[in-house]
Every structure is written in C-alpha cells, then in structure tokens.
Protein backbone atom coordinates (compact mmCIF):
# COMPACT_ATOMS: atom_id res chain seq x y z
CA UNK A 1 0.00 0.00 0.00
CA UNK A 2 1.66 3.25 -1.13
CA UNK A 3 1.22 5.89 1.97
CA UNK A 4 2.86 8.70 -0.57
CA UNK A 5 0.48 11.79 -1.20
CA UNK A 6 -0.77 12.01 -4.75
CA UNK A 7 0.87 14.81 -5.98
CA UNK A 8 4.23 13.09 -6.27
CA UNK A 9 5.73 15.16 -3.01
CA UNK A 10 7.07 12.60 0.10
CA UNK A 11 7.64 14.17 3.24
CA UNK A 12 11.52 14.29 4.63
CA UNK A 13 10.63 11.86 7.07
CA UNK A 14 8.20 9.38 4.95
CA UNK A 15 9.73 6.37 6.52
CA UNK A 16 8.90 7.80 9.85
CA UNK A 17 5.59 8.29 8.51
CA UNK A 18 5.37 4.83 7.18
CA UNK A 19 6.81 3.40 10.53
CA UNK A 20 3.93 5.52 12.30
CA UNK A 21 1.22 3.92 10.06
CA UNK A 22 2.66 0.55 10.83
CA UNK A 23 2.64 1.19 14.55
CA UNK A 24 -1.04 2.08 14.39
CA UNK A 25 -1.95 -0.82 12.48
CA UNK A 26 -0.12 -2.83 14.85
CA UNK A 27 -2.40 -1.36 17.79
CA UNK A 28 -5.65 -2.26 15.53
CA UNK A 29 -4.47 -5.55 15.00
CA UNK A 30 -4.07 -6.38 19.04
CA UNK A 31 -7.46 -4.50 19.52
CA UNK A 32 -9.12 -6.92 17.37
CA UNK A 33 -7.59 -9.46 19.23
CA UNK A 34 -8.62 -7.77 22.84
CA UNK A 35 -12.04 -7.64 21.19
CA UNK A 36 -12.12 -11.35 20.68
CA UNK A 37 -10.86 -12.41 23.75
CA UNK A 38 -13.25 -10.32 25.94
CA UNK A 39 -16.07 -12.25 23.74
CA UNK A 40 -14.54 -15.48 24.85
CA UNK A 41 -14.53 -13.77 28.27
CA UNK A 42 -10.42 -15.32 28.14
CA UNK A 43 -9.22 -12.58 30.77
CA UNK A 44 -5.55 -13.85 31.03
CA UNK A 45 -5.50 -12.96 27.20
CA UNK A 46 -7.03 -10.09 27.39
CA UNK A 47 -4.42 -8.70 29.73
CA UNK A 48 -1.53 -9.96 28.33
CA UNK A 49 -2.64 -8.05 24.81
CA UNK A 50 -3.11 -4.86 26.88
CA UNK A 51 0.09 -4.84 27.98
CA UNK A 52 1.39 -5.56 24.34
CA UNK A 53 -1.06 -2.83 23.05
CA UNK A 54 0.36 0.10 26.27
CA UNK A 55 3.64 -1.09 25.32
CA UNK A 56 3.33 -0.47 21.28
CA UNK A 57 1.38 2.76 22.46
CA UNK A 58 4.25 4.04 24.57
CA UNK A 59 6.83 3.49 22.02
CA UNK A 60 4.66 5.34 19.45
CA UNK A 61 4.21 8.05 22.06
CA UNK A 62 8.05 8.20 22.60
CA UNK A 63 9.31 8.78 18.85
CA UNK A 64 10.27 12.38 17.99
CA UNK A 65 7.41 14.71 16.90
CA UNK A 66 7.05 14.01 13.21
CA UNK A 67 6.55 16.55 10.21
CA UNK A 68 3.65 17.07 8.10
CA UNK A 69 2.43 13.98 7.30
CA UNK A 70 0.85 13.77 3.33
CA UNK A 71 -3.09 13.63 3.15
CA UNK A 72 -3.53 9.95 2.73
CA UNK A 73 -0.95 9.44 5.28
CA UNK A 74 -2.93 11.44 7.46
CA UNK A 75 -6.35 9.84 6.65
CA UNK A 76 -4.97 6.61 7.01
CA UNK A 77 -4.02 7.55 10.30
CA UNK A 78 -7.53 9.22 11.24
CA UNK A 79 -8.90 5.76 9.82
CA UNK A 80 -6.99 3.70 12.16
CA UNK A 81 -7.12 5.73 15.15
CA UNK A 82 -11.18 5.99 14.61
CA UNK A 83 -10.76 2.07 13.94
CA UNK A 84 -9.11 1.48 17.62
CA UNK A 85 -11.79 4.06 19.18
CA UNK A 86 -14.12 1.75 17.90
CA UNK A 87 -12.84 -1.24 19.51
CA UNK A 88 -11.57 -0.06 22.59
CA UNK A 89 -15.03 1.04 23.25
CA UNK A 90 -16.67 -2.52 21.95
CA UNK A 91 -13.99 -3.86 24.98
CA UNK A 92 -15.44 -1.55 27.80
CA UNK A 93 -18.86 -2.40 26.78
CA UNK A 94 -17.91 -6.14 27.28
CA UNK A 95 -15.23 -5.71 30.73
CA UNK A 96 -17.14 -2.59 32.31
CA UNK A 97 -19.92 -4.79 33.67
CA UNK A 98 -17.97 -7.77 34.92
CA UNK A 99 -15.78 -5.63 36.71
CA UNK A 100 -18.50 -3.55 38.44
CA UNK A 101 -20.11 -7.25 39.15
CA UNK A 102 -16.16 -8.54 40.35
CA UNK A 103 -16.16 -5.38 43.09
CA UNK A 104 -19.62 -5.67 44.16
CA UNK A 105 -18.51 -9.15 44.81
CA UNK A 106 -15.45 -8.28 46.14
CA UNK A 107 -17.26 -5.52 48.60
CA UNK A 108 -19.51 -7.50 50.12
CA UNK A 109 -16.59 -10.22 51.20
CA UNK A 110 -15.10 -7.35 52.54
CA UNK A 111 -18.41 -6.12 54.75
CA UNK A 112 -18.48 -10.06 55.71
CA UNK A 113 -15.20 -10.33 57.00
CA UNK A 114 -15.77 -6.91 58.65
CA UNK A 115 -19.07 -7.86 60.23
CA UNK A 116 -17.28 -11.49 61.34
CA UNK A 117 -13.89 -9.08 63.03
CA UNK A 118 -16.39 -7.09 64.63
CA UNK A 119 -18.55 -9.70 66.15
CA UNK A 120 -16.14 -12.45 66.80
CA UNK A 121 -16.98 -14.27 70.45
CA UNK A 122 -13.56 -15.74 70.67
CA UNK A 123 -12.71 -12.08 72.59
C-alpha cells in the first residue's frame, strides 16, 4: 500500500511516517484481538494483549514529533485511530460490567469479614 500523497511530493521523514502507520496498524491488530478475547470472556489474554497494546502505544508516544504527514498518510491515520476508538469502546462495553459485578462481589466479602472481626466471640 503506497502511503505517498498524490501529488508526487514525500515528506523528509516518509519512513517515519510509514513506521507511524505501521505502529497504528499494529495497535488495531491487538485491539481486534482484545475484542475477541473479551467475547470469549479469556481474561488472562485479554491482559496480556493490553500490555502488548500500552507497550506499542508508549513506544509510538516516545518517537520524535514528526513533520507534516501527506493527506492519505494522514487519513490513514484518522482511519486507524477511529478504527481502535471503535474497539476499545466494543472492549469496555464487554469488561465494564464484569468488573463492576467482580467489586460488588469483592465488597460485600469485605463487609463479611468486617461484620465477622467485629462480632467475633472468641474475645
């Protein structure tokens, strides 16, 4: 896929710009996959691709500030960006619930082992 604007012009730093593209369809990629495994509700999986996906983030967070990319360069990136919204947001639609049921759960253990320390007749 040629990332090159139309008018024949690159940027100085079009392999940045195609490294930056990459990196952001690298991030879609392991959304889709965080997508999938919150579907099959496989939470070990799900973590370990959100710690792949912070750490491809953080790297693309920690390369230099980039010039002007072209306009399809840019739309591409819009595109995938908007792409990984989307997912993201399928994921918290799927986790949010489970892990408001996982600290009700969690809270009312607490209150029973509080109500137990409080009331214990072994004093």
């Amino acid at each position: 896929m040629n990332f090159n604007d139309s008018s024949g012009q690159q940027p100085d730093d079009n392999g940045d710009a195609i490294q930056m593209i990459n990196a952001y369809t690298a991030i879609l990629a392991i959304t889709d996959q965080m997508l999938q495994a919150a579907k099959n509700n496989d939470w070990d999986e799900l973590i370990t691709l959100e710690h792949n996906c912070k750490r491809l983030a953080s790297q693309l967070m920690e390369q230099p500030v980039r010039k002007v990319l072209s306009e399809v360069q840019q739309k591409k990136k819009i595109d995938l960006i908007q792409q990984i919204l989307a997912r993201d947001a399928e994921i918290r639609t799927i986790t949010e619930p489970k892990m408001t049921h996982l600290q009700n759960i969690l809270t009312s253990c607490d209150h029973k082992r509080k109500l137990k320390q409080t009331y214990r007749t072994d004093r």
